[in-house]
C-alpha atoms as a PDB file:
ATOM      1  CA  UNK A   1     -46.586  40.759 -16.701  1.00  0.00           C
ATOM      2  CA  UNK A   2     -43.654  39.823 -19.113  1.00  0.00           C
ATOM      3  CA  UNK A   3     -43.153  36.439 -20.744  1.00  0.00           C
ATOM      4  CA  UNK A   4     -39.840  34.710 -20.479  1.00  0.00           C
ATOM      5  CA  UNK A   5     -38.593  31.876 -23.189  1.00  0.00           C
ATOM      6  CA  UNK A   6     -36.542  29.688 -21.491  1.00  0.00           C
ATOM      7  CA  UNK A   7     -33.582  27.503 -24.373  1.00  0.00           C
ATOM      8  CA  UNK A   8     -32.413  24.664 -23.877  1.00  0.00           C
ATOM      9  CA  UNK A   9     -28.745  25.457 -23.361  1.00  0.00           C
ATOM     10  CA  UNK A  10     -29.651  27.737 -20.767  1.00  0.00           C
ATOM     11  CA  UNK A  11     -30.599  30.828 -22.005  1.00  0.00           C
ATOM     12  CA  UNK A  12     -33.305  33.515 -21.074  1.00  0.00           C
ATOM     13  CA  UNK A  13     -35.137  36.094 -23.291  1.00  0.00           C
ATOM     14  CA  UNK A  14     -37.554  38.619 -22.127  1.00  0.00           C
ATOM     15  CA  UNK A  15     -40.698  40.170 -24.137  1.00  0.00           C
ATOM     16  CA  UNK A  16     -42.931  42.267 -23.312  1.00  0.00           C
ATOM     17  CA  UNK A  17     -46.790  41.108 -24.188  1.00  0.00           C
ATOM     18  CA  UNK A  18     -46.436  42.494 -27.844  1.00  0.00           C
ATOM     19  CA  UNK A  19     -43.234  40.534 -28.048  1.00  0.00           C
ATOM     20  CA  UNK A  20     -40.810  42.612 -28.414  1.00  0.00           C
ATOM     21  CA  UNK A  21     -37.008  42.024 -26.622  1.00  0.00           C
ATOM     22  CA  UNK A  22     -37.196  44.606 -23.535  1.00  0.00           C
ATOM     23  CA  UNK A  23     -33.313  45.885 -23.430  1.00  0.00           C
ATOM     24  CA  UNK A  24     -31.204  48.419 -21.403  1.00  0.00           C
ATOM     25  CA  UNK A  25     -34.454  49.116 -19.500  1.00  0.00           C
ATOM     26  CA  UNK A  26     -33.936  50.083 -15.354  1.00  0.00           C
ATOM     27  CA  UNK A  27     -36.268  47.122 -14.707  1.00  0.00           C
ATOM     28  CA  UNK A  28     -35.204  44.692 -17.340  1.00  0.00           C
ATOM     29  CA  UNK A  29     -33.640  41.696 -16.007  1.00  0.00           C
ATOM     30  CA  UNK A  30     -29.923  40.525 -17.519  1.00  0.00           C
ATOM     31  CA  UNK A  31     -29.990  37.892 -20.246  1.00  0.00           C
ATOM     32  CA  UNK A  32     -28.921  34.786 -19.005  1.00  0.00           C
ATOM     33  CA  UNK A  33     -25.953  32.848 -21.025  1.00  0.00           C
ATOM     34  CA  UNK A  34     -24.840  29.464 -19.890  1.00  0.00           C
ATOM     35  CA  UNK A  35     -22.431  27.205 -21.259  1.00  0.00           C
ATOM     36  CA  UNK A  36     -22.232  24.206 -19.381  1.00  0.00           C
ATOM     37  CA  UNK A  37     -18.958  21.913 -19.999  1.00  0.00           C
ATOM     38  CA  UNK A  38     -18.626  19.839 -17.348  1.00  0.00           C
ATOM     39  CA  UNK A  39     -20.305  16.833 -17.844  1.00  0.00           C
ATOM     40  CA  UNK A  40     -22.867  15.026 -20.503  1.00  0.00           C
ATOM     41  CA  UNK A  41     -26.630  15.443 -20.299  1.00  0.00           C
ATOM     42  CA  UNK A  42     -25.554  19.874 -19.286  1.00  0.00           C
ATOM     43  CA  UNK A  43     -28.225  20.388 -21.090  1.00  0.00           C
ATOM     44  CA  UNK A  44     -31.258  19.566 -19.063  1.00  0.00           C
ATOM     45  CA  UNK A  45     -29.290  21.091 -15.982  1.00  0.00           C
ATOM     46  CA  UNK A  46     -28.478  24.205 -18.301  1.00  0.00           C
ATOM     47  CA  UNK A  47     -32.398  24.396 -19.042  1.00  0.00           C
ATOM     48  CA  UNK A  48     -33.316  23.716 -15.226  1.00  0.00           C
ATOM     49  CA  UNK A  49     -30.479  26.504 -14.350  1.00  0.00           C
ATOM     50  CA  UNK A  50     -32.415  29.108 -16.334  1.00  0.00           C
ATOM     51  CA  UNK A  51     -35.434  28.227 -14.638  1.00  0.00           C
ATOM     52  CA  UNK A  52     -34.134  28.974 -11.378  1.00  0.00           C
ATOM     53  CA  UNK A  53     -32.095  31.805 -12.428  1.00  0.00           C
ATOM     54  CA  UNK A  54     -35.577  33.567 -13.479  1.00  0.00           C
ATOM     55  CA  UNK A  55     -37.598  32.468 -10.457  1.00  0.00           C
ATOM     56  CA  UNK A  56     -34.805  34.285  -8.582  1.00  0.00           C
ATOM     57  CA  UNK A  57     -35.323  37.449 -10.774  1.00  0.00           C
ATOM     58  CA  UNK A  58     -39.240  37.204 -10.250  1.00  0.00           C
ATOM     59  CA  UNK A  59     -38.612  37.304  -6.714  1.00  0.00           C
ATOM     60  CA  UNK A  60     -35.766  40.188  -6.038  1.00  0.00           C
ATOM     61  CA  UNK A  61     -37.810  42.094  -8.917  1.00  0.00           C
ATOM     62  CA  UNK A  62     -41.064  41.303  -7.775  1.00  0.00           C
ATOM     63  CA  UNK A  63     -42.427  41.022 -10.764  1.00  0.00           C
ATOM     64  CA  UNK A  64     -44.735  38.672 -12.220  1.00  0.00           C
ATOM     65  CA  UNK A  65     -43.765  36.390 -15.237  1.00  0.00           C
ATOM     66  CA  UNK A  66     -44.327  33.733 -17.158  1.00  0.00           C
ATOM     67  CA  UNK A  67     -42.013  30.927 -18.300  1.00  0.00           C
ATOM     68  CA  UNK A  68     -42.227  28.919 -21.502  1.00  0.00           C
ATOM     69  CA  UNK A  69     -40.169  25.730 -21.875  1.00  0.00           C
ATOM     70  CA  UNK A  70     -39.490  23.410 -24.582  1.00  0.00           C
ATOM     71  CA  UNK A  71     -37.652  21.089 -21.618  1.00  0.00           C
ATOM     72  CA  UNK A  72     -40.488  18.336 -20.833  1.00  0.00           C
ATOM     73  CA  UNK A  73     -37.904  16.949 -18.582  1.00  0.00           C
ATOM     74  CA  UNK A  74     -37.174  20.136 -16.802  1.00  0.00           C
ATOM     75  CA  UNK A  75     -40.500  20.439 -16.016  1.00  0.00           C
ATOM     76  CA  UNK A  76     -41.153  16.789 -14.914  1.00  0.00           C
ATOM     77  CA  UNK A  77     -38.149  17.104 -12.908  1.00  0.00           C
ATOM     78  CA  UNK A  78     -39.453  19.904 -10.919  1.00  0.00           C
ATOM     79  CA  UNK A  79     -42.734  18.393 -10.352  1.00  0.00           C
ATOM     80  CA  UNK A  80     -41.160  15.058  -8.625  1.00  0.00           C
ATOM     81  CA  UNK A  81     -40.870  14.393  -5.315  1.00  0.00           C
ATOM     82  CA  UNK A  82     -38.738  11.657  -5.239  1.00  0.00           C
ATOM     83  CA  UNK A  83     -35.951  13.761  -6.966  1.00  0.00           C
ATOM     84  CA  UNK A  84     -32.069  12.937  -4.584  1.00  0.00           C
ATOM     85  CA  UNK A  85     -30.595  15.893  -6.415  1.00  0.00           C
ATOM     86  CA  UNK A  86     -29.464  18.415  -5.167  1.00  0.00           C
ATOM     87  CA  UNK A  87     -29.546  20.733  -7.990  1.00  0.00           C
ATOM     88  CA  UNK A  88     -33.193  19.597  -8.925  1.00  0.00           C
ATOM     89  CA  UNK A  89     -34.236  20.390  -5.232  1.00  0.00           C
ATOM     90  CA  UNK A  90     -32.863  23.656  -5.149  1.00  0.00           C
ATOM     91  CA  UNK A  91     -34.573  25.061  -7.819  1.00  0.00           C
ATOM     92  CA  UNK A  92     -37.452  23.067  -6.787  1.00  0.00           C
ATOM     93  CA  UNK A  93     -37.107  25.367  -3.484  1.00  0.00           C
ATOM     94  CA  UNK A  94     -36.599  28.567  -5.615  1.00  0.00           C
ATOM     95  CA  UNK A  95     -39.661  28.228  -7.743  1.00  0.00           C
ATOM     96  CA  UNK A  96     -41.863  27.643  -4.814  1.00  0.00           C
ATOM     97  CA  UNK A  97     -40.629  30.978  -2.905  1.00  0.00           C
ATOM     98  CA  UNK A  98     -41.803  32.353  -6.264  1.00  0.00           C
ATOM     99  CA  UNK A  99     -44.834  30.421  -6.638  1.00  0.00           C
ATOM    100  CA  UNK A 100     -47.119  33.561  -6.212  1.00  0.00           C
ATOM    101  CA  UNK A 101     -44.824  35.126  -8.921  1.00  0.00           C
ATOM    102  CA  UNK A 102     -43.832  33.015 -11.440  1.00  0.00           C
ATOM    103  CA  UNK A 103     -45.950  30.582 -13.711  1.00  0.00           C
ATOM    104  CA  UNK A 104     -44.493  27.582 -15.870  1.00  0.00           C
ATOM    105  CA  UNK A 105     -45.329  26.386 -18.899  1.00  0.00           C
ATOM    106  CA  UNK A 106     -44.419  23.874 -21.837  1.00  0.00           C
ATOM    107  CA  UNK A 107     -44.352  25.032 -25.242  1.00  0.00           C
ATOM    108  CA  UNK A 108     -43.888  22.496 -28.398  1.00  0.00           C
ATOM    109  CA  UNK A 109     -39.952  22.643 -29.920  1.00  0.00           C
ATOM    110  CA  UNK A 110     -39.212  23.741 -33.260  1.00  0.00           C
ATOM    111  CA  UNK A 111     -42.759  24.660 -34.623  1.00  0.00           C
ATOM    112  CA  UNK A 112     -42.085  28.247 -35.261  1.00  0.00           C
ATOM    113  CA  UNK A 113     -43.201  29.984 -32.049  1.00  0.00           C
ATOM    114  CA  UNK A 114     -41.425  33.236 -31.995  1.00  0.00           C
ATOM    115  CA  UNK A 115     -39.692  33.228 -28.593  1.00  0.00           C
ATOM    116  CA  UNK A 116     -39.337  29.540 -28.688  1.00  0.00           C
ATOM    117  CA  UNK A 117     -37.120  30.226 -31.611  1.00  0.00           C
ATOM    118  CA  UNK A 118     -35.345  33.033 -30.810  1.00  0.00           C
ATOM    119  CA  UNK A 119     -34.300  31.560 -27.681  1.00  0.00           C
ATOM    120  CA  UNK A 120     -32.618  28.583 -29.357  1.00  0.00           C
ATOM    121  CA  UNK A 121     -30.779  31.037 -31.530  1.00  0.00           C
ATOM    122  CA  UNK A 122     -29.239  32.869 -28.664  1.00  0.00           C
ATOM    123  CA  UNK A 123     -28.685  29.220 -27.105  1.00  0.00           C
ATOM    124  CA  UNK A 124     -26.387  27.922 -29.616  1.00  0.00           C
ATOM    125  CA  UNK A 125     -24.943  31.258 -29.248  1.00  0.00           C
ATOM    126  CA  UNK A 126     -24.521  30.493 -25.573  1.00  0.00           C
ATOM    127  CA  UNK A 127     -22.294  27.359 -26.250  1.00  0.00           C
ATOM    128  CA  UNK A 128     -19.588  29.133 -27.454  1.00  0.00           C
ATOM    129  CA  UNK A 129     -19.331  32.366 -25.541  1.00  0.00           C
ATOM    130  CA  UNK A 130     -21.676  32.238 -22.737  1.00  0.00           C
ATOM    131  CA  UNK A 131     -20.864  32.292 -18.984  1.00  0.00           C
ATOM    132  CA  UNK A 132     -19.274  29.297 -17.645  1.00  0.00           C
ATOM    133  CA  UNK A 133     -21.428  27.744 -14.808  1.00  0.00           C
ATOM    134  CA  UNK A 134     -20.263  24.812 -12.742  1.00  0.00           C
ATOM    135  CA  UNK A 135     -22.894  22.323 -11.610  1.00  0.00           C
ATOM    136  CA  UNK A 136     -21.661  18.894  -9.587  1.00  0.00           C
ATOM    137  CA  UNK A 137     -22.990  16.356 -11.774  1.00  0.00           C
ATOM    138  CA  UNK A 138     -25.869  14.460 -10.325  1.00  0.00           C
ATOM    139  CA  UNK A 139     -25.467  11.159  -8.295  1.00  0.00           C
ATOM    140  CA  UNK A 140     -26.813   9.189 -11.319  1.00  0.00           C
ATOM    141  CA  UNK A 141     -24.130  10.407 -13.872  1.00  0.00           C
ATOM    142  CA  UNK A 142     -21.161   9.491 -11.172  1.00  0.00           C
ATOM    143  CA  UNK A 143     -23.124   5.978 -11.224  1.00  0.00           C
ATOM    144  CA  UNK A 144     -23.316   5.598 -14.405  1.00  0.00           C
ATOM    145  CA  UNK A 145     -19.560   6.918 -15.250  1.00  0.00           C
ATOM    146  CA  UNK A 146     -18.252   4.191 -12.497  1.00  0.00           C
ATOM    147  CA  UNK A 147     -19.875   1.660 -13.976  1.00  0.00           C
ATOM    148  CA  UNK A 148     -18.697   1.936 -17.446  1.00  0.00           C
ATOM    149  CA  UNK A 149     -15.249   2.291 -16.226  1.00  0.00           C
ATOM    150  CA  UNK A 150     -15.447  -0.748 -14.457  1.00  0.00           C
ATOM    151  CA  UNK A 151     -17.029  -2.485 -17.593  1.00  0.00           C
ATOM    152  CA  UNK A 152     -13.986  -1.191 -19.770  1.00  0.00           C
ATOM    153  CA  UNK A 153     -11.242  -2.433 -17.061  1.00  0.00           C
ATOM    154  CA  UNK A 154     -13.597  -6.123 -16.788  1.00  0.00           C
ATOM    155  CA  UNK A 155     -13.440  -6.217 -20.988  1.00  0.00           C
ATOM    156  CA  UNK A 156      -9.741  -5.027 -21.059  1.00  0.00           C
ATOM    157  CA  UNK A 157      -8.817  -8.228 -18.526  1.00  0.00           C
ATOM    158  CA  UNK A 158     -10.952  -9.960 -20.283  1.00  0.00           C
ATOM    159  CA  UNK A 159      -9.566  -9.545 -23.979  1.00  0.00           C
ATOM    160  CA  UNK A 160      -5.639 -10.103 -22.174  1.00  0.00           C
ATOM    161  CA  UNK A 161      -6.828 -13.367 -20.694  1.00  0.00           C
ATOM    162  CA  UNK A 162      -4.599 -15.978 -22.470  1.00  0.00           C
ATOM    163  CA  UNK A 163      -5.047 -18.701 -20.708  1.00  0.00           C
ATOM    164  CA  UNK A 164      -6.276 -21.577 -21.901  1.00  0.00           C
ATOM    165  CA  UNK A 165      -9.620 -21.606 -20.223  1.00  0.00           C
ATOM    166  CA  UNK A 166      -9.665 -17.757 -21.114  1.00  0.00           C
ATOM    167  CA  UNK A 167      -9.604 -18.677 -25.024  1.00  0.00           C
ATOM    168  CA  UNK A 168     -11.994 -21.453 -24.238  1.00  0.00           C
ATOM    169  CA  UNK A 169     -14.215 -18.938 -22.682  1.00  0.00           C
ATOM    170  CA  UNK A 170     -13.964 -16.368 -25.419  1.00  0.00           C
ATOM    171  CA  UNK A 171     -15.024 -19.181 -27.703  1.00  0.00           C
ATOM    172  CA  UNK A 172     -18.614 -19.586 -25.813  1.00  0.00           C
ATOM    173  CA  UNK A 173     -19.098 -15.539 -25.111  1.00  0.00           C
ATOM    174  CA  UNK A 174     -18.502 -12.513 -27.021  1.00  0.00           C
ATOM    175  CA  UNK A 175     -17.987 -10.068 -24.033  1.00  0.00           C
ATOM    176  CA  UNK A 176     -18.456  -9.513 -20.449  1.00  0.00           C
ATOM    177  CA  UNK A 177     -21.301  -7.779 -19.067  1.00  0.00           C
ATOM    178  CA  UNK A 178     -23.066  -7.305 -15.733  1.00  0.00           C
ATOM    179  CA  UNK A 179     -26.387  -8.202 -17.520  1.00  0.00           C
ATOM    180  CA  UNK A 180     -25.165 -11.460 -18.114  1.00  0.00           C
ATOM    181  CA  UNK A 181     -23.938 -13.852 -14.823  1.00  0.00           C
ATOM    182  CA  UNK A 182     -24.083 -17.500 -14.864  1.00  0.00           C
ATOM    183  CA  UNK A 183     -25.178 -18.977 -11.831  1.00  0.00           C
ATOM    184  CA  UNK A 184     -25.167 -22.709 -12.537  1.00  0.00           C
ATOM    185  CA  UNK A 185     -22.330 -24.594 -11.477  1.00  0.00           C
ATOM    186  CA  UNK A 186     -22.384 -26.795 -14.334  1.00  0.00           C
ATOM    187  CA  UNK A 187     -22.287 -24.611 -16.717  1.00  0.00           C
ATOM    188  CA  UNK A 188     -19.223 -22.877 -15.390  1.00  0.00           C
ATOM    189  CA  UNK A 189     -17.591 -26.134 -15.174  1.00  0.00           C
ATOM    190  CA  UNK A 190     -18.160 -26.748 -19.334  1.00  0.00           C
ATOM    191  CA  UNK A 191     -17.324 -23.117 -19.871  1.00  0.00           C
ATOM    192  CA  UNK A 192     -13.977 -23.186 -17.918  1.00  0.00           C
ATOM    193  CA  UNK A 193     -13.503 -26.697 -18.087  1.00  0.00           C
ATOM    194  CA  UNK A 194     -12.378 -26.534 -14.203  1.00  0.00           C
ATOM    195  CA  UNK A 195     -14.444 -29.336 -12.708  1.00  0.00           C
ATOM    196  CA  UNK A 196     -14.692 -32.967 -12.327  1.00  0.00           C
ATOM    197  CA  UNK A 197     -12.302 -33.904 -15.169  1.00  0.00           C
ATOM    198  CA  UNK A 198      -9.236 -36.310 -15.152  1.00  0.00           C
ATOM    199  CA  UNK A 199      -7.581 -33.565 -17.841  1.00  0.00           C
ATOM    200  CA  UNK A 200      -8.127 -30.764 -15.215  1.00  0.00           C
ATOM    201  CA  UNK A 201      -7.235 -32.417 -11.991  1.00  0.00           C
ATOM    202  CA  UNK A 202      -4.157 -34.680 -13.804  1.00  0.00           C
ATOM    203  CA  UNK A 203      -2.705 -30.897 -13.663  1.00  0.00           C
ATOM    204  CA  UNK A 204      -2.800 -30.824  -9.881  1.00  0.00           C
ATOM    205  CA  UNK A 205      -1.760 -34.356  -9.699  1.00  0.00           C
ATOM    206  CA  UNK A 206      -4.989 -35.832  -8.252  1.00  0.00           C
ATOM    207  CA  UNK A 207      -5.198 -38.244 -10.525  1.00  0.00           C
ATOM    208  CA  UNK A 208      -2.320 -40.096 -12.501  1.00  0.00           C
ATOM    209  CA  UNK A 209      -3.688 -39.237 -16.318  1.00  0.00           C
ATOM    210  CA  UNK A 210      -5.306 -36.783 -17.609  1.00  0.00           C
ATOM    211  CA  UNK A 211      -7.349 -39.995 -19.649  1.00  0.00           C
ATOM    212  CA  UNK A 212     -11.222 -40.995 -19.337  1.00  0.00           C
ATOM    213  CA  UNK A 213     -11.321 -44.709 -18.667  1.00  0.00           C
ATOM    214  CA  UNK A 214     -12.906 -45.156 -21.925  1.00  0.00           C
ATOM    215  CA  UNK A 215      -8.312 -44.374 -22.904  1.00  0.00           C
ATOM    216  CA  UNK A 216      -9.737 -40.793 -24.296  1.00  0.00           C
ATOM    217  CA  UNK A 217      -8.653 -37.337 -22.777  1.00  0.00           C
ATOM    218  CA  UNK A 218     -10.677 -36.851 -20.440  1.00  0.00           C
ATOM    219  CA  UNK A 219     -11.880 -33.011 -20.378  1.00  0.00           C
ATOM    220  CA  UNK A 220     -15.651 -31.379 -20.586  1.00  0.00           C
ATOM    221  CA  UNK A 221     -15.929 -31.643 -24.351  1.00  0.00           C
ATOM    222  CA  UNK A 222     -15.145 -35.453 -24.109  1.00  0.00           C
ATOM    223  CA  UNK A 223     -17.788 -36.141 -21.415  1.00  0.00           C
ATOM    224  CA  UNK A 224     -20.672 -33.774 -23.356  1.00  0.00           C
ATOM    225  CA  UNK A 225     -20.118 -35.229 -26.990  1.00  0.00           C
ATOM    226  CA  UNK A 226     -17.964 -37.918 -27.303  1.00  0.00           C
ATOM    227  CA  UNK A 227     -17.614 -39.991 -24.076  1.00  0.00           C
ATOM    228  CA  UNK A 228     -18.926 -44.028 -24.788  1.00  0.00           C
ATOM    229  CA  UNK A 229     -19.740 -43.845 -21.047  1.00  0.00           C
ATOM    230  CA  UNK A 230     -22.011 -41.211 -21.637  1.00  0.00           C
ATOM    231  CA  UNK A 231     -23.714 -41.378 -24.767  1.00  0.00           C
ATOM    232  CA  UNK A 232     -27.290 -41.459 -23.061  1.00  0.00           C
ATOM    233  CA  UNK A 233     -26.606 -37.988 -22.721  1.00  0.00           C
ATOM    234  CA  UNK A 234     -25.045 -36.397 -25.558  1.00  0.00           C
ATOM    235  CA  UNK A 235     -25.403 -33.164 -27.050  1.00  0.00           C
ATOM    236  CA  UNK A 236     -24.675 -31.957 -30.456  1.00  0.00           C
ATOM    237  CA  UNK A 237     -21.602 -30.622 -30.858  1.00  0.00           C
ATOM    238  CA  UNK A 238     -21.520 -26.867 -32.141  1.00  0.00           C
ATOM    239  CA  UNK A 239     -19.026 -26.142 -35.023  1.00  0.00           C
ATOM    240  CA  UNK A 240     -16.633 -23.335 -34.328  1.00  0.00           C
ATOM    241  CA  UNK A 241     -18.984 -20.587 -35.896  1.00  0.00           C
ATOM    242  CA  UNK A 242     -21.683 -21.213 -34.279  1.00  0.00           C
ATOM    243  CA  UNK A 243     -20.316 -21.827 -30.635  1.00  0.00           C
ATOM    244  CA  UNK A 244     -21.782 -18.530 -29.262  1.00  0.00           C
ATOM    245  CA  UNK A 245     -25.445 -19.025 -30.626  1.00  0.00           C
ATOM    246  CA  UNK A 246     -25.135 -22.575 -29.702  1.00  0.00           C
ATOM    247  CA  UNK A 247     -24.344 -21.766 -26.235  1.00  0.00           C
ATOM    248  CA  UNK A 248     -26.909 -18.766 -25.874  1.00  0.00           C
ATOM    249  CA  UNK A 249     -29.159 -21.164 -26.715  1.00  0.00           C
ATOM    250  CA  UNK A 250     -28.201 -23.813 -24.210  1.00  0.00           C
ATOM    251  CA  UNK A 251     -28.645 -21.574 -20.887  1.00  0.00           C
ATOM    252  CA  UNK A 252     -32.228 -21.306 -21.572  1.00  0.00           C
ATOM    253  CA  UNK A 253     -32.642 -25.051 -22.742  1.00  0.00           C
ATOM    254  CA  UNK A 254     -33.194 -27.184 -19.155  1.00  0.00           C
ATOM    255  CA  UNK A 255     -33.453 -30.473 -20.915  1.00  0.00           C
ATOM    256  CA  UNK A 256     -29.839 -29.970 -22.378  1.00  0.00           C
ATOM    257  CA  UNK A 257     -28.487 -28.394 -19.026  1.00  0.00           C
ATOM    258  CA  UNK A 258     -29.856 -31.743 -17.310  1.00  0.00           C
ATOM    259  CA  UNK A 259     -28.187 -33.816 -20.155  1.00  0.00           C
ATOM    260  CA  UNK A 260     -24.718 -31.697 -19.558  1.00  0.00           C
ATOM    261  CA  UNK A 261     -25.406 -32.384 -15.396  1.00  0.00           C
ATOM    262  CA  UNK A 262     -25.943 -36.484 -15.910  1.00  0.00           C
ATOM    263  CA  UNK A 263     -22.260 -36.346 -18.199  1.00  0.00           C
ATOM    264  CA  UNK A 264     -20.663 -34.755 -15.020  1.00  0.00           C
ATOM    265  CA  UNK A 265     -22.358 -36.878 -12.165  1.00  0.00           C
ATOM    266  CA  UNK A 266     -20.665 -39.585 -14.536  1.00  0.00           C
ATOM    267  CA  UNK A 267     -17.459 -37.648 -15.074  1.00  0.00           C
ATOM    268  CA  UNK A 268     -16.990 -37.019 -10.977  1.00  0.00           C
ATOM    269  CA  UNK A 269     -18.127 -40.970 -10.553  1.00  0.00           C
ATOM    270  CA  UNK A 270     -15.031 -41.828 -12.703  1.00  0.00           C
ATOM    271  CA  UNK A 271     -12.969 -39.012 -11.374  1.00  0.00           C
ATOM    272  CA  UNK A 272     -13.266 -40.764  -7.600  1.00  0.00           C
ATOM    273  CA  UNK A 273     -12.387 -43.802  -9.196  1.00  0.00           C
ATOM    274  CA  UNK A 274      -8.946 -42.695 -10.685  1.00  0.00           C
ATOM    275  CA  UNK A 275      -8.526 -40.588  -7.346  1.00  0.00           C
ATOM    276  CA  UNK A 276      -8.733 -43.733  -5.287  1.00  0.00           C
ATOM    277  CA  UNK A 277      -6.789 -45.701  -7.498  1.00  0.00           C
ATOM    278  CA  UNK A 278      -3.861 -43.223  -7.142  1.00  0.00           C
ATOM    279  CA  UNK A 279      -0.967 -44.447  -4.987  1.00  0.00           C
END
């Protein structure tokens, strides 16, 4: 039985039980470099790669080993059964037509075990003149890459947004982020100011002013803070530093966001009124 040290950029050792490196011998197997460039996280699929590559060895040699792994993950990954990769399954399959043949271990990284060591020399060795192995990258990286290109196209639009209920917006919220949605309507109506405002609907003439009744313009700010028709519901108005906590704050606070609702019942009470009073 031989023991075989398995590094984590994908290369294999071999020793024999006295540990020493069995070379040029009829029934040695090859060493094993892999330098994987593909894609990020290569090395857990260069570790898993070595795995397989000796469980194939084991099997067309059939000879008995041992392998010793400082990869945790490797070895987690094998034992799941919900795995959906394809990679991950295959050596899965491997290792069990070797199961009579090959035995798997985990060994501590980086606490001076011999082979442990050795292999991670000839692994950074690997990275720069090992054998080039292509491996499709697993569903979850293709997920993950798609969704942080779709983040950096949102914040690009976002940051080039120069409207003015863009710049509003930016004023409230630091960044997009799919983390953070707003669901209530009222809300979205302060944020954008697009609701039931005679400044927002004077722009597509459905009223004749963009003034309040009260002779003041008439937009979300006015009806939150400053409105005499709805001073039973004022908040306190943020200064410009302090917008973003302020408003952070405020999605979590219901007694505010039922405050901010009572201004705009008010708001869309006076907005009929102008509306009807339109010729």
């Amino acid at each position: 039985m031989v023991g075989r040290w398995v590094a984590g950029s994908g290369v294999i050792l071999v020793f024999s039980p006295r540990f020493k490196i069995m070379r040029s011998s009829p029934n040695s197997p090859p060493k094993l470099d892999i330098n994987l460039t593909s894609y990020k996280f290569r090395f857990f699929k260069a570790e898993l790669a070595a795995i397989q590559f000796a469980a194939n060895w084991a099997v067309n040699e059939n000879s008995k080993i041992n392998l010793y792994t400082d990869s945790l993950s490797s070895i987690l990954a094998l034992q799941s059964a919900s795995s959906r990769s394809n990679f991950v399954n295959k050596a899965k399959t491997d290792l069990f037509k070797a199961k009579n043949l090959v035995g798997l271990s985990w060994v501590k990284a980086h606490v001076g075990i011999q082979g442990n060591e050795l292999a991670d020399h000839q692994a950074k060795l690997a990275t720069t003149n090992g054998e080039e192995l292509s491996i499709p990258a697993p569903r979850s990286y293709l997920n993950r890459t798609l969704k942080q290109l779709i983040l950096h196209e949102w914040c690009g639009y976002w940051n080039k947004y120069t409207s003015a209920s863009g710049i509003r917006v930016r004023g409230f919220l630091d960044t997009v982020s799919p983390n953070f949605l707003i669901y209530n309507k009222i809300l979205i109506y302060f944020l954008s100011g697009h609701g039931p405002f005679p400044f927002y609907l004077h722009r597509f003439k459905r009223v004749n002013s963009p003034l309040c009744t009260c002779g003041l313009v008439g937009d979300a700010d006015h009806y939150v803070f400053d409105c005499s028709l709805t001073r039973e519901f004022h908040l306190i108005k943020p200064t410009e530093a302090s917008k973003k906590l302020w408003f952070k704050n405020l999605m979590s606070n219901k007694q505010a966001i039922g405050k901010m609702t009572n201004s705009f019942k008010i708001s869309n009470d006076i907005c009929d009124s102008l509306t009807r009073d339109s010729p």
